[in-house]
N, C-alpha and C. Protein backbone atom coordinates (compact mmCIF):
# COMPACT_ATOMS: atom_id res chain seq x y z
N UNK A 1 -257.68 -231.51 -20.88
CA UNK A 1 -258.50 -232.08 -19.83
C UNK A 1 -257.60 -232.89 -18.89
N UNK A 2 -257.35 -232.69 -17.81
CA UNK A 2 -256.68 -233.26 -16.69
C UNK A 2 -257.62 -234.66 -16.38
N UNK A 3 -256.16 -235.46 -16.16
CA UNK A 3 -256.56 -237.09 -16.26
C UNK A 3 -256.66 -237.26 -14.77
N UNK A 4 -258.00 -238.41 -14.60
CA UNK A 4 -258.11 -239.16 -13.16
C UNK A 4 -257.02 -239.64 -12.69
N UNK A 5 -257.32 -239.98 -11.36
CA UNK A 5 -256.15 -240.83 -10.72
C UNK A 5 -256.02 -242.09 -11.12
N UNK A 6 -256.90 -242.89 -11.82
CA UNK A 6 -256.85 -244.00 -12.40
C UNK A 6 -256.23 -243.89 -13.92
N UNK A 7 -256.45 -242.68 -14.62
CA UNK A 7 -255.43 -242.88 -15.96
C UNK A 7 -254.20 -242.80 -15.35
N UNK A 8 -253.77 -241.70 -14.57
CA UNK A 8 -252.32 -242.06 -13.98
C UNK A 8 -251.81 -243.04 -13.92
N UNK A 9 -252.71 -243.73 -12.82
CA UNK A 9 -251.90 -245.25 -12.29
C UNK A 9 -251.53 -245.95 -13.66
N UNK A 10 -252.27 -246.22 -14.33
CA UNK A 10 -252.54 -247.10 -15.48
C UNK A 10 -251.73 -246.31 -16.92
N UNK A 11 -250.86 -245.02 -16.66
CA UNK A 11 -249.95 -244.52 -17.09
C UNK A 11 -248.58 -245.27 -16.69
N UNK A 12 -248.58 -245.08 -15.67
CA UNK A 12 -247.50 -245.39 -14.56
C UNK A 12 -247.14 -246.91 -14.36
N UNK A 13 -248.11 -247.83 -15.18
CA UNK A 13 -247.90 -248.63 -15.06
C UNK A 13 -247.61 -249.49 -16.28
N UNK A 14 -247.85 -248.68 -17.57
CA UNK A 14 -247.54 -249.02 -18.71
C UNK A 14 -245.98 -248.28 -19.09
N UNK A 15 -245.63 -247.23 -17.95
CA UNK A 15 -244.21 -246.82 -18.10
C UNK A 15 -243.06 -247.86 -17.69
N UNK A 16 -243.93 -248.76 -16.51
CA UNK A 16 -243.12 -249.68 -15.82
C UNK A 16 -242.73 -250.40 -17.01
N UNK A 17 -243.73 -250.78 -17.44
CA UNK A 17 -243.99 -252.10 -18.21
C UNK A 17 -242.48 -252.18 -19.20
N UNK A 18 -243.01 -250.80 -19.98
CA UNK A 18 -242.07 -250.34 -20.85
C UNK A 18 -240.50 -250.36 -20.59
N UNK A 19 -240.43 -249.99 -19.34
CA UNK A 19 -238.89 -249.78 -18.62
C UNK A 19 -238.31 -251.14 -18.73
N UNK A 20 -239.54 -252.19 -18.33
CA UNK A 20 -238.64 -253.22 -17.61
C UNK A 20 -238.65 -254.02 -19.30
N UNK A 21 -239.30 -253.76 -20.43
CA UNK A 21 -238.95 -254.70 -21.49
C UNK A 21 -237.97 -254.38 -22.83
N UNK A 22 -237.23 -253.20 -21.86
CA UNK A 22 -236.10 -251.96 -23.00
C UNK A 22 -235.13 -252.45 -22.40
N UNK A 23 -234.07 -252.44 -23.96
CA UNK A 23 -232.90 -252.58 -23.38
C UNK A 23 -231.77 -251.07 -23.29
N UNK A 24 -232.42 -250.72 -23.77
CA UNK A 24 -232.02 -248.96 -23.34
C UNK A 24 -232.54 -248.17 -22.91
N UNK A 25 -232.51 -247.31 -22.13
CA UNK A 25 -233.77 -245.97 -22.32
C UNK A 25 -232.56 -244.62 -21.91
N UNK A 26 -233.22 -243.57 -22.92
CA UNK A 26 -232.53 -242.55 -23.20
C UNK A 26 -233.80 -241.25 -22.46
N UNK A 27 -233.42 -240.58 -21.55
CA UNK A 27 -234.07 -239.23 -21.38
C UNK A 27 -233.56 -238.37 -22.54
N UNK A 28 -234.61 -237.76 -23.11
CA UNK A 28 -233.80 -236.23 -23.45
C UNK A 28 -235.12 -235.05 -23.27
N UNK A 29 -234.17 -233.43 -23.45
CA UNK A 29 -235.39 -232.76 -23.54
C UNK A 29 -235.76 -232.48 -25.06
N UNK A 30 -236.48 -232.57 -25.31
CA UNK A 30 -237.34 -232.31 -26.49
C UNK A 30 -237.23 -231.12 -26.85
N UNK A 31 -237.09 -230.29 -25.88
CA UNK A 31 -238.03 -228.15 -26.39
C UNK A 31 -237.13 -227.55 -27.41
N UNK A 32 -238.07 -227.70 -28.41
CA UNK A 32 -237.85 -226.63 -29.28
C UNK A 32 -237.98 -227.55 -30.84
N UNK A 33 -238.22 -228.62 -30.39
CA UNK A 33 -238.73 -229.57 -31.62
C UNK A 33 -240.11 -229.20 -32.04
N UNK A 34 -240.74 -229.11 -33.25
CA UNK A 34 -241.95 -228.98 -33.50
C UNK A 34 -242.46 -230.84 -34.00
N UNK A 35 -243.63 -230.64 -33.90
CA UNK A 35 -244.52 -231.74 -34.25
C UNK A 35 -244.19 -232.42 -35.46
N UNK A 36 -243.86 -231.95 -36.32
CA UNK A 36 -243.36 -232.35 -37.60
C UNK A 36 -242.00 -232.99 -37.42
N UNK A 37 -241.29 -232.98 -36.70
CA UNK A 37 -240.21 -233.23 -36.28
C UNK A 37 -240.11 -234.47 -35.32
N UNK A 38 -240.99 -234.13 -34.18
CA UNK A 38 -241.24 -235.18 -32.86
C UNK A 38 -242.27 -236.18 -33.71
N UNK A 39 -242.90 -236.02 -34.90
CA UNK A 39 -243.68 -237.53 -35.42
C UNK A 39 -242.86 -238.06 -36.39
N UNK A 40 -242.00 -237.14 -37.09
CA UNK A 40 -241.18 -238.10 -37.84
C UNK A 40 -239.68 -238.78 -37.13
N UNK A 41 -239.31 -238.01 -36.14
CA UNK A 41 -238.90 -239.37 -35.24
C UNK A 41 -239.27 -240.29 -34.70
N UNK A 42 -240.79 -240.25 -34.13
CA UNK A 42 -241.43 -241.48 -33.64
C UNK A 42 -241.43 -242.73 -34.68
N UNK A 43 -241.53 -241.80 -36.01
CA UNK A 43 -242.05 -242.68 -36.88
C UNK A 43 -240.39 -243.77 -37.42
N UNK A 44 -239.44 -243.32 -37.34
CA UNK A 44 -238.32 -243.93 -37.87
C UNK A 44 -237.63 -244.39 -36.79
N UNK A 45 -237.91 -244.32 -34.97
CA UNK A 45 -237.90 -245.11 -34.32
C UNK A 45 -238.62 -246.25 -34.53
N UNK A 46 -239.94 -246.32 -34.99
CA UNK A 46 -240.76 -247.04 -34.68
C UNK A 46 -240.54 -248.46 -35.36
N UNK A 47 -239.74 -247.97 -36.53
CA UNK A 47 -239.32 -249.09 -37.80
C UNK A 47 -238.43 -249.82 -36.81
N UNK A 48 -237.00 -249.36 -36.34
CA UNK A 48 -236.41 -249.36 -35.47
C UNK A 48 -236.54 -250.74 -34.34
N UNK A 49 -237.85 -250.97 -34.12
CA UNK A 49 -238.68 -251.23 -32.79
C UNK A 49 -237.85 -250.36 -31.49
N UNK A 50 -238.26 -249.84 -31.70
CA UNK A 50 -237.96 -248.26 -30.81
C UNK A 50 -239.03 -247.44 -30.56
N UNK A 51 -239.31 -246.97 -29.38
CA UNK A 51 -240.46 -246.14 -29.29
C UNK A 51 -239.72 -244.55 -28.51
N UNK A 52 -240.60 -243.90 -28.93
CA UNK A 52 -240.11 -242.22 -28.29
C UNK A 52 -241.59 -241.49 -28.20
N UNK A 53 -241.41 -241.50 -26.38
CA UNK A 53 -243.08 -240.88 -26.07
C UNK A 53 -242.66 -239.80 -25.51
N UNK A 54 -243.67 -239.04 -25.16
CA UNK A 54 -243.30 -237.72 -24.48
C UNK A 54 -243.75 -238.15 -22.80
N UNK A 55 -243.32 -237.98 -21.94
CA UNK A 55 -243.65 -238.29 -20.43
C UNK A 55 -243.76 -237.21 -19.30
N UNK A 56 -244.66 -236.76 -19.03
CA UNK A 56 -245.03 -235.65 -17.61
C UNK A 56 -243.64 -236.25 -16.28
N UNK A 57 -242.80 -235.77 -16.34
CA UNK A 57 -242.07 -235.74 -15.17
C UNK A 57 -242.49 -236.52 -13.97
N UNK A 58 -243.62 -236.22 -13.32
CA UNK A 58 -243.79 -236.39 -11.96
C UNK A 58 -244.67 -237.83 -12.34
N UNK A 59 -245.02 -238.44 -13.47
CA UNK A 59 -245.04 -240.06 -13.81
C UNK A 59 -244.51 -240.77 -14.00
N UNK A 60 -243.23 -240.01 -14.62
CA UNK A 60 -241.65 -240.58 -14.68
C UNK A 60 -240.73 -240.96 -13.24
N UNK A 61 -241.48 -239.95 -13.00
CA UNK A 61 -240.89 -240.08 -11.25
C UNK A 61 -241.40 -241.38 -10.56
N UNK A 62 -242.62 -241.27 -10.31
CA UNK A 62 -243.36 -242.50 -9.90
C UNK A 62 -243.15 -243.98 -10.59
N UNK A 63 -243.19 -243.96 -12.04
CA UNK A 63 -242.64 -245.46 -12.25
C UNK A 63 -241.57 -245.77 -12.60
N UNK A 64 -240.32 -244.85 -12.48
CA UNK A 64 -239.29 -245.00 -12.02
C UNK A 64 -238.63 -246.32 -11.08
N UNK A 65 -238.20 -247.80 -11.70
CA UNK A 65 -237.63 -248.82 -10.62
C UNK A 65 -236.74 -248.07 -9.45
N UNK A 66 -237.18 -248.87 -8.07
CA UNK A 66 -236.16 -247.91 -7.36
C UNK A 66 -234.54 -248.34 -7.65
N UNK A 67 -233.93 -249.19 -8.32
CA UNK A 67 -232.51 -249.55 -8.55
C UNK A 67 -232.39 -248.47 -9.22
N UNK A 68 -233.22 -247.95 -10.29
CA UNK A 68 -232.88 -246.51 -10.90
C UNK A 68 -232.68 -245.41 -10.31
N UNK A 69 -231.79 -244.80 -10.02
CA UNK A 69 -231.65 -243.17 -9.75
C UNK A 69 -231.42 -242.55 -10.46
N UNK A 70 -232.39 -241.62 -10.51
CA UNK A 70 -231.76 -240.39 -11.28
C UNK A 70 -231.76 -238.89 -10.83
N UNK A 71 -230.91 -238.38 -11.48
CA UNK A 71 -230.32 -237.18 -10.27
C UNK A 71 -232.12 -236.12 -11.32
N UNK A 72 -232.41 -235.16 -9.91
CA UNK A 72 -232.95 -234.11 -9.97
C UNK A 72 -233.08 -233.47 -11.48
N UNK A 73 -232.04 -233.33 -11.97
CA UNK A 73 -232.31 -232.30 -13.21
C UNK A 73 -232.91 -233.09 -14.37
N UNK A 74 -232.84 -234.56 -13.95
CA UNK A 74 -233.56 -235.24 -15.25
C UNK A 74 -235.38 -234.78 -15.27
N UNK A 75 -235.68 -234.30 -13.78
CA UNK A 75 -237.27 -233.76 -14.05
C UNK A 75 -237.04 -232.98 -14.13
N UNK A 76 -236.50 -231.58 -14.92
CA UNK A 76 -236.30 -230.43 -14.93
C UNK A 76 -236.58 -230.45 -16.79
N UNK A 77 -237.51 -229.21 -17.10
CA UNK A 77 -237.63 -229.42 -18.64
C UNK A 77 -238.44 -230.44 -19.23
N UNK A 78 -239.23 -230.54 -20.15
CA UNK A 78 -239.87 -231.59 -20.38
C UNK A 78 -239.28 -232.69 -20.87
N UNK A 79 -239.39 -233.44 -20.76
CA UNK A 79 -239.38 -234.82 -21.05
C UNK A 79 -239.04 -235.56 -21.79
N UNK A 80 -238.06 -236.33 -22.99
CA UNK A 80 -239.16 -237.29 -24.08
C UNK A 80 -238.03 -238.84 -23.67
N UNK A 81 -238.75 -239.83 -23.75
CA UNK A 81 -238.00 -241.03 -23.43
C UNK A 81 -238.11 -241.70 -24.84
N UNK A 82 -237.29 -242.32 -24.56
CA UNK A 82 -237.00 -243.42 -26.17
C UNK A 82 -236.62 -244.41 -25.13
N UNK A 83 -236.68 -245.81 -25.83
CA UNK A 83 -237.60 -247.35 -25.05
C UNK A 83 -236.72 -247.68 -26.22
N UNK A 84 -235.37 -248.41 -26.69
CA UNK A 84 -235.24 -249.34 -27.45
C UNK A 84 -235.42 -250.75 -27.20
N UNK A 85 -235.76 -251.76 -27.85
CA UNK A 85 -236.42 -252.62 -26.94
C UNK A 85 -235.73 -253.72 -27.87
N UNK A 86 -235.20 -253.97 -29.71
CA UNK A 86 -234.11 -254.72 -29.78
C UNK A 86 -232.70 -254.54 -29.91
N UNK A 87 -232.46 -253.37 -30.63
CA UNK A 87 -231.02 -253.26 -31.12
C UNK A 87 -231.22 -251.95 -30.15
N UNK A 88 -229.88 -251.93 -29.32
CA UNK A 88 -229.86 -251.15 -28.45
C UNK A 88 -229.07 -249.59 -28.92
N UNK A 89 -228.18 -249.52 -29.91
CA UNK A 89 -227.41 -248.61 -30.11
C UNK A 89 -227.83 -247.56 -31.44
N UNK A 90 -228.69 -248.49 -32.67
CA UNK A 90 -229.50 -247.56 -33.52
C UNK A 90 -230.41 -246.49 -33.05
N UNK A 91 -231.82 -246.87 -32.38
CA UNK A 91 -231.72 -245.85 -31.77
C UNK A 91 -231.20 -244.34 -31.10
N UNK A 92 -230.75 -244.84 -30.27
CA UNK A 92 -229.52 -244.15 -29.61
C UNK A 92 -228.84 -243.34 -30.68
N UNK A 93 -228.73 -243.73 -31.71
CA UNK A 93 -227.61 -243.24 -32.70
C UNK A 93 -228.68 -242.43 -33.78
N UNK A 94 -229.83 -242.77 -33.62
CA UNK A 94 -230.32 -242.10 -34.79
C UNK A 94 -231.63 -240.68 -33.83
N UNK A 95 -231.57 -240.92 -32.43
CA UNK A 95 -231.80 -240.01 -31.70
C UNK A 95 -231.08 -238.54 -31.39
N UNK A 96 -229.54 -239.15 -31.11
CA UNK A 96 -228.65 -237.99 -30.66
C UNK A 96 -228.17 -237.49 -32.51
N UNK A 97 -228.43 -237.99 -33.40
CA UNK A 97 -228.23 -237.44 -34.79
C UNK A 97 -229.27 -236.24 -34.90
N UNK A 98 -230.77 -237.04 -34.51
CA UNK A 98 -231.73 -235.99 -35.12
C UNK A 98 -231.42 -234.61 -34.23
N UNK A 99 -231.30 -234.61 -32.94
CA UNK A 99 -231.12 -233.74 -31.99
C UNK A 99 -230.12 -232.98 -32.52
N UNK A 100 -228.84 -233.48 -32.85
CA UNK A 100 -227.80 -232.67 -33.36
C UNK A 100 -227.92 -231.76 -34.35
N UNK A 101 -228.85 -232.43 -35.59
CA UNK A 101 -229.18 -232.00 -36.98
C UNK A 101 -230.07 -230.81 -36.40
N UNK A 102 -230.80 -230.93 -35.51
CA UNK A 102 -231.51 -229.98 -35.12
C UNK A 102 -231.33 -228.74 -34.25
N UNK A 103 -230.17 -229.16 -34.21
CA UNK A 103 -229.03 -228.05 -32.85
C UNK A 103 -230.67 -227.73 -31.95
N UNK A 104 -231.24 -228.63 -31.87
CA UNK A 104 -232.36 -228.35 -30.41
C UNK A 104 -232.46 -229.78 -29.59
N UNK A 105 -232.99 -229.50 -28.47
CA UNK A 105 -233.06 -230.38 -27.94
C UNK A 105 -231.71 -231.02 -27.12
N UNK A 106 -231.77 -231.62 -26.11
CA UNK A 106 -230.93 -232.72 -25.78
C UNK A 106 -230.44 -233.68 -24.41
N UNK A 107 -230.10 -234.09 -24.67
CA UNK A 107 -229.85 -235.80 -23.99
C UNK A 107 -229.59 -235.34 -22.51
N UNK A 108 -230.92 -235.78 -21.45
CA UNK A 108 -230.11 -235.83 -20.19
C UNK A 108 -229.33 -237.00 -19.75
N UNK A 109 -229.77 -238.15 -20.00
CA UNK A 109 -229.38 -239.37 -19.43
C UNK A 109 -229.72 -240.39 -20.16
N UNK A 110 -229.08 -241.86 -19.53
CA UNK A 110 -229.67 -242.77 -20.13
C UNK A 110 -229.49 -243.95 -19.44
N UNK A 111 -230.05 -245.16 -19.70
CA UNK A 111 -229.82 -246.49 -19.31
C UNK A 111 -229.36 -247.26 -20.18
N UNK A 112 -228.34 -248.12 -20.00
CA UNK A 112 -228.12 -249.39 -20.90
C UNK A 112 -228.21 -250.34 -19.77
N UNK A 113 -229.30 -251.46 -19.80
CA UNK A 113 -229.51 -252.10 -18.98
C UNK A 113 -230.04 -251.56 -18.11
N UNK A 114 -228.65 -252.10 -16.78
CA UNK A 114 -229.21 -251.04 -15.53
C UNK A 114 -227.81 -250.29 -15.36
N UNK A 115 -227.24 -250.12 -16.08
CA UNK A 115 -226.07 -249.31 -16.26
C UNK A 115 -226.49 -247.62 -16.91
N UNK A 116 -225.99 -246.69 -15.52
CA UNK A 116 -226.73 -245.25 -15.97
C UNK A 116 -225.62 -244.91 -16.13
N UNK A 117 -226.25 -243.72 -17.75
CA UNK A 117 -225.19 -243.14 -18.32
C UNK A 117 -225.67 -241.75 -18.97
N UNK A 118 -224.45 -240.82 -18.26
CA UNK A 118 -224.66 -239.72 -18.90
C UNK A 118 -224.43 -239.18 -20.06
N UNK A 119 -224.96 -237.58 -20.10
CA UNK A 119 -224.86 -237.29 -21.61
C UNK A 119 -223.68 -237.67 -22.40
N UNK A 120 -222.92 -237.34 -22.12
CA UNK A 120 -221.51 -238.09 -22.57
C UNK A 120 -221.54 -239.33 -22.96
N UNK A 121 -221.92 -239.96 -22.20
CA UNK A 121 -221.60 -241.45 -22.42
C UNK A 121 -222.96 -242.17 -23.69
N UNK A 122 -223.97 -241.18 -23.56
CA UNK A 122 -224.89 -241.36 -24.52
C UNK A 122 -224.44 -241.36 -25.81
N UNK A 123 -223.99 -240.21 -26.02
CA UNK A 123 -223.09 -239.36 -27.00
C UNK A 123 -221.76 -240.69 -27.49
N UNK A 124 -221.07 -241.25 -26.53
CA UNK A 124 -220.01 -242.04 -26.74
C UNK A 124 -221.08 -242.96 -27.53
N UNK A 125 -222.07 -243.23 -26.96
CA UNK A 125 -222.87 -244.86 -27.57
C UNK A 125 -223.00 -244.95 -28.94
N UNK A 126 -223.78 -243.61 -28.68
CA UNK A 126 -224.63 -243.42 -30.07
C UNK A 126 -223.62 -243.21 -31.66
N UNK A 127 -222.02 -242.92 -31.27
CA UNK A 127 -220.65 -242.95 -32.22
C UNK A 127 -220.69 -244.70 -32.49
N UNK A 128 -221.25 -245.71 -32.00
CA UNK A 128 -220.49 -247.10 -31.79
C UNK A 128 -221.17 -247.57 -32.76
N UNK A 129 -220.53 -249.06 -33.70
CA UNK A 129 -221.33 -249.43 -34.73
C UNK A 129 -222.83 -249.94 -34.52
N UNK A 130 -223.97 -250.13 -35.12
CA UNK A 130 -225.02 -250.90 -35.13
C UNK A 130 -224.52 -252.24 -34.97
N UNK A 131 -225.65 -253.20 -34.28
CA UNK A 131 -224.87 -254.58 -34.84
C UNK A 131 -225.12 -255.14 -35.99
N UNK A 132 -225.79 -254.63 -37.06
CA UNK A 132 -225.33 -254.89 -38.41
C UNK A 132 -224.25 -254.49 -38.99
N UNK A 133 -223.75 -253.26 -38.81
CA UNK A 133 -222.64 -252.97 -38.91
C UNK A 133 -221.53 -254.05 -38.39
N UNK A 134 -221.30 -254.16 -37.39
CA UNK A 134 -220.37 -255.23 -36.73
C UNK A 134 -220.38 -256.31 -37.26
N UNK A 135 -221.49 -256.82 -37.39
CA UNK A 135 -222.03 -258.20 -38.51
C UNK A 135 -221.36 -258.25 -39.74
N UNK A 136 -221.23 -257.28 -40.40
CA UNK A 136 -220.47 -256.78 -41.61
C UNK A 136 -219.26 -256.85 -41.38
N UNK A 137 -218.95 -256.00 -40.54
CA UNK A 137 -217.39 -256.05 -40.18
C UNK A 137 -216.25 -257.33 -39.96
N UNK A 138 -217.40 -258.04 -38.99
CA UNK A 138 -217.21 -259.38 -38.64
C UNK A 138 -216.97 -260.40 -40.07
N UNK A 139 -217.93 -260.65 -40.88
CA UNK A 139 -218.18 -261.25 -41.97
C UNK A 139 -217.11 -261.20 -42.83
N UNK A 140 -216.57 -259.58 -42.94
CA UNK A 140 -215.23 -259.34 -44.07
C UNK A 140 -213.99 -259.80 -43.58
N UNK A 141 -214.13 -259.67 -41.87
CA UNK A 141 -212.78 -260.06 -41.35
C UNK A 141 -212.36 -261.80 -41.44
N UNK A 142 -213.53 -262.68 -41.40
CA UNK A 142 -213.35 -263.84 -41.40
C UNK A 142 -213.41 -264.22 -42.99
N UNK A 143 -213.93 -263.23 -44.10
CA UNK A 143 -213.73 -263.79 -45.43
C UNK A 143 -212.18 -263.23 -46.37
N UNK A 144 -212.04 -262.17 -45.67
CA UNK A 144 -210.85 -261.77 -45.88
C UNK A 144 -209.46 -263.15 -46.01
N UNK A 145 -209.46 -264.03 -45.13
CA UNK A 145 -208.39 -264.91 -45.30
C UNK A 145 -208.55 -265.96 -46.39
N UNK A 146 -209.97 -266.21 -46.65
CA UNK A 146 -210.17 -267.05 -47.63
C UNK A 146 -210.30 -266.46 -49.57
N UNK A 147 -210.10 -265.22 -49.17
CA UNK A 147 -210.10 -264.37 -50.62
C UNK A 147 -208.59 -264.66 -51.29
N UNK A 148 -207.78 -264.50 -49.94
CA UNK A 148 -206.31 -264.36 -50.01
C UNK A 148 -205.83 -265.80 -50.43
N UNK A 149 -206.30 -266.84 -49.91
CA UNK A 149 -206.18 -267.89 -50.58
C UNK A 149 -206.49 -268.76 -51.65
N UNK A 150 -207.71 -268.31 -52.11
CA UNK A 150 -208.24 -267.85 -53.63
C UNK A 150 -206.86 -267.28 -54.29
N UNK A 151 -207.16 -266.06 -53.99
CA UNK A 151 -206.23 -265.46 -55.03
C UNK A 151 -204.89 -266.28 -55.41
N UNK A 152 -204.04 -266.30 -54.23
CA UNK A 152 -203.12 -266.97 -53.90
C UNK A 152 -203.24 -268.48 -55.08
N UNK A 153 -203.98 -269.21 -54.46
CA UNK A 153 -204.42 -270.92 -55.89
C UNK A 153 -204.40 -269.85 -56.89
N UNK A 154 -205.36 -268.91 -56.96
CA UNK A 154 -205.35 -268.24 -58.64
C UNK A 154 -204.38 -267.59 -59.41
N UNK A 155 -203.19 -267.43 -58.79
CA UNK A 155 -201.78 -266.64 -58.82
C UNK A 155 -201.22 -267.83 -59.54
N UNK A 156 -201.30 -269.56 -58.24
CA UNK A 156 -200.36 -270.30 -59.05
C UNK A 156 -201.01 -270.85 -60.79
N UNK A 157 -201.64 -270.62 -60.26
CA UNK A 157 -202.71 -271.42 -61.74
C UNK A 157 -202.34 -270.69 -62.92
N UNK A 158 -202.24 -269.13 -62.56
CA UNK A 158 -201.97 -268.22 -63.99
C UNK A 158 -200.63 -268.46 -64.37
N UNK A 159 -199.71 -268.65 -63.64
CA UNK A 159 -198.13 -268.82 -63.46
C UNK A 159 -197.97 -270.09 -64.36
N UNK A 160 -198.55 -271.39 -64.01
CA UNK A 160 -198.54 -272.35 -64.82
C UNK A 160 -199.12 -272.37 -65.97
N UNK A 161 -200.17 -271.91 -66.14
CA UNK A 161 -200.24 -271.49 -67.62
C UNK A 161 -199.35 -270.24 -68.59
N UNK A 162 -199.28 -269.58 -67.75
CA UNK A 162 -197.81 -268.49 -68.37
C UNK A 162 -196.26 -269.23 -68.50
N UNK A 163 -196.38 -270.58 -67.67
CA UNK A 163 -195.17 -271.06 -68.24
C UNK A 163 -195.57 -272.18 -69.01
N UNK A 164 -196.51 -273.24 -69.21
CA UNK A 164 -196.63 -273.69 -70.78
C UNK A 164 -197.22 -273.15 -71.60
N UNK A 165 -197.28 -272.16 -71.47
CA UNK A 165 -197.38 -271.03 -72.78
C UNK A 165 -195.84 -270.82 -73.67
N UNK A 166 -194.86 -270.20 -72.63
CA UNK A 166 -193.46 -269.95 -72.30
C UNK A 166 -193.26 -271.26 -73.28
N UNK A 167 -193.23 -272.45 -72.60
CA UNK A 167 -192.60 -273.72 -73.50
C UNK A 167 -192.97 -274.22 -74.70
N UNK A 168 -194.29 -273.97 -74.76
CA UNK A 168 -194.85 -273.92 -76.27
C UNK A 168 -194.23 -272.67 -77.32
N UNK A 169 -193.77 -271.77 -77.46
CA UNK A 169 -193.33 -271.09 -77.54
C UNK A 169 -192.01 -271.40 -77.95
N UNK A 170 -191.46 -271.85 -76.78
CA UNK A 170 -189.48 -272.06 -77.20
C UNK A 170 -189.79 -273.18 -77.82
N UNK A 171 -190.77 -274.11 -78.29
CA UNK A 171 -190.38 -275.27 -79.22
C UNK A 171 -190.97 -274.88 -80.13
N UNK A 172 -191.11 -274.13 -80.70
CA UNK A 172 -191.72 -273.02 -81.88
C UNK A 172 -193.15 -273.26 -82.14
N UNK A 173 -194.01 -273.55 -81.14
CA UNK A 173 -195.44 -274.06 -81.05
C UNK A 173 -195.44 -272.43 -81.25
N UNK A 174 -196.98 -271.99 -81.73
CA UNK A 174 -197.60 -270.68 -81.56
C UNK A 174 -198.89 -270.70 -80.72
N UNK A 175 -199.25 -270.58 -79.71
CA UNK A 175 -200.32 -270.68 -78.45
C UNK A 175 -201.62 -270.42 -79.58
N UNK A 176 -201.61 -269.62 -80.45
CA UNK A 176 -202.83 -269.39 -80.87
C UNK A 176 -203.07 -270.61 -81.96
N UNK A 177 -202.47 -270.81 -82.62
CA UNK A 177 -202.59 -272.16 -84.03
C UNK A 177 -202.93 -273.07 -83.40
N UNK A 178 -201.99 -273.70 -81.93
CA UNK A 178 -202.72 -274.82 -81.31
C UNK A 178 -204.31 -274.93 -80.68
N UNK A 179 -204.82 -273.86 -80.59
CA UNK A 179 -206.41 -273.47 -79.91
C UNK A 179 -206.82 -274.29 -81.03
């Protein structure tokens, strides 16, 4: 059933909405995904706080910010947008995976911010750590020096007991009789 001019607007205006409270947004084409496929990505975006809708072109067009350009072929083919809206690169990363796994589908464009980026550069994103990942990374790199200095006290500590062991020993003490 073809929608009024008032679901439009009120399409068009919940696309805005959407645009302006993402910190990414990824075009891709969808075709050749089945339903089983396009809901269980919605659904593991969704954990995510990530959303992935399907969008009619010529609504995409319309609530489109004008700082956004996007070249012609992004309305070409249907549609599907993904909206990450906290962690900007999971998404992204668990989008261009499913697509891949699926050898269907794929990435016309994208936004980080208001920084447009093509398939490529999608592709570059979606390789980069999560920031939990980094968090991790971060965490080992700053505990890393304090392990070493652990160890390091725990090196001298064994040393000194391996040498009054040593001296108990040369004065004919036996380490175990004295316990």
């Amino acid at each position: 059933m073809a929608k009024t001019r008032a679901e439009k607007q009120d399409l068009v205006q919940k696309l805005q909405e959407k645009l302006g409270r993402a910190k990414a947004v990824v075009f891709a084409d969808y075709k050749g995904l089945n339903m089983k496929q396009l809901s269980d990505l919605r659904n593991q975006l969704r954990d995510q706080n990530a959303e992935f809708t399907i969008t009619k072109n010529t609504l995409l067009k319309l609530a489109m910010p004008k700082q956004y350009s996007l070249p012609p072929t992004t309305y070409q083919n249907p549609t599907a947008t993904l909206f990450a809206y906290d962690d900007e690169i999971s998404p992204i990363k668990f989008l261009v995976k499913t697509l891949k796994d699926a050898t269907l589908g794929k990435i016309k464009m994208g936004f980080l911010g208001t920084e447009a980026l093509d398939e490529t550069r999608v592709i570059q994103l979606a390789q980069l750590p999560t920031k939990d990942e980094l968090r991790g990374q971060t965490v080992g790199v700053l505990v890393a020096p304090l392990q070493g200095m652990v160890s390091v006290l725990q090196g001298n500590l064994r040393n000194l007991v391996y040498a009054l062991s040593e001296i108990q020993k040369q004065r004919g003490g036996d380490a175990q009789a004295s316990s």
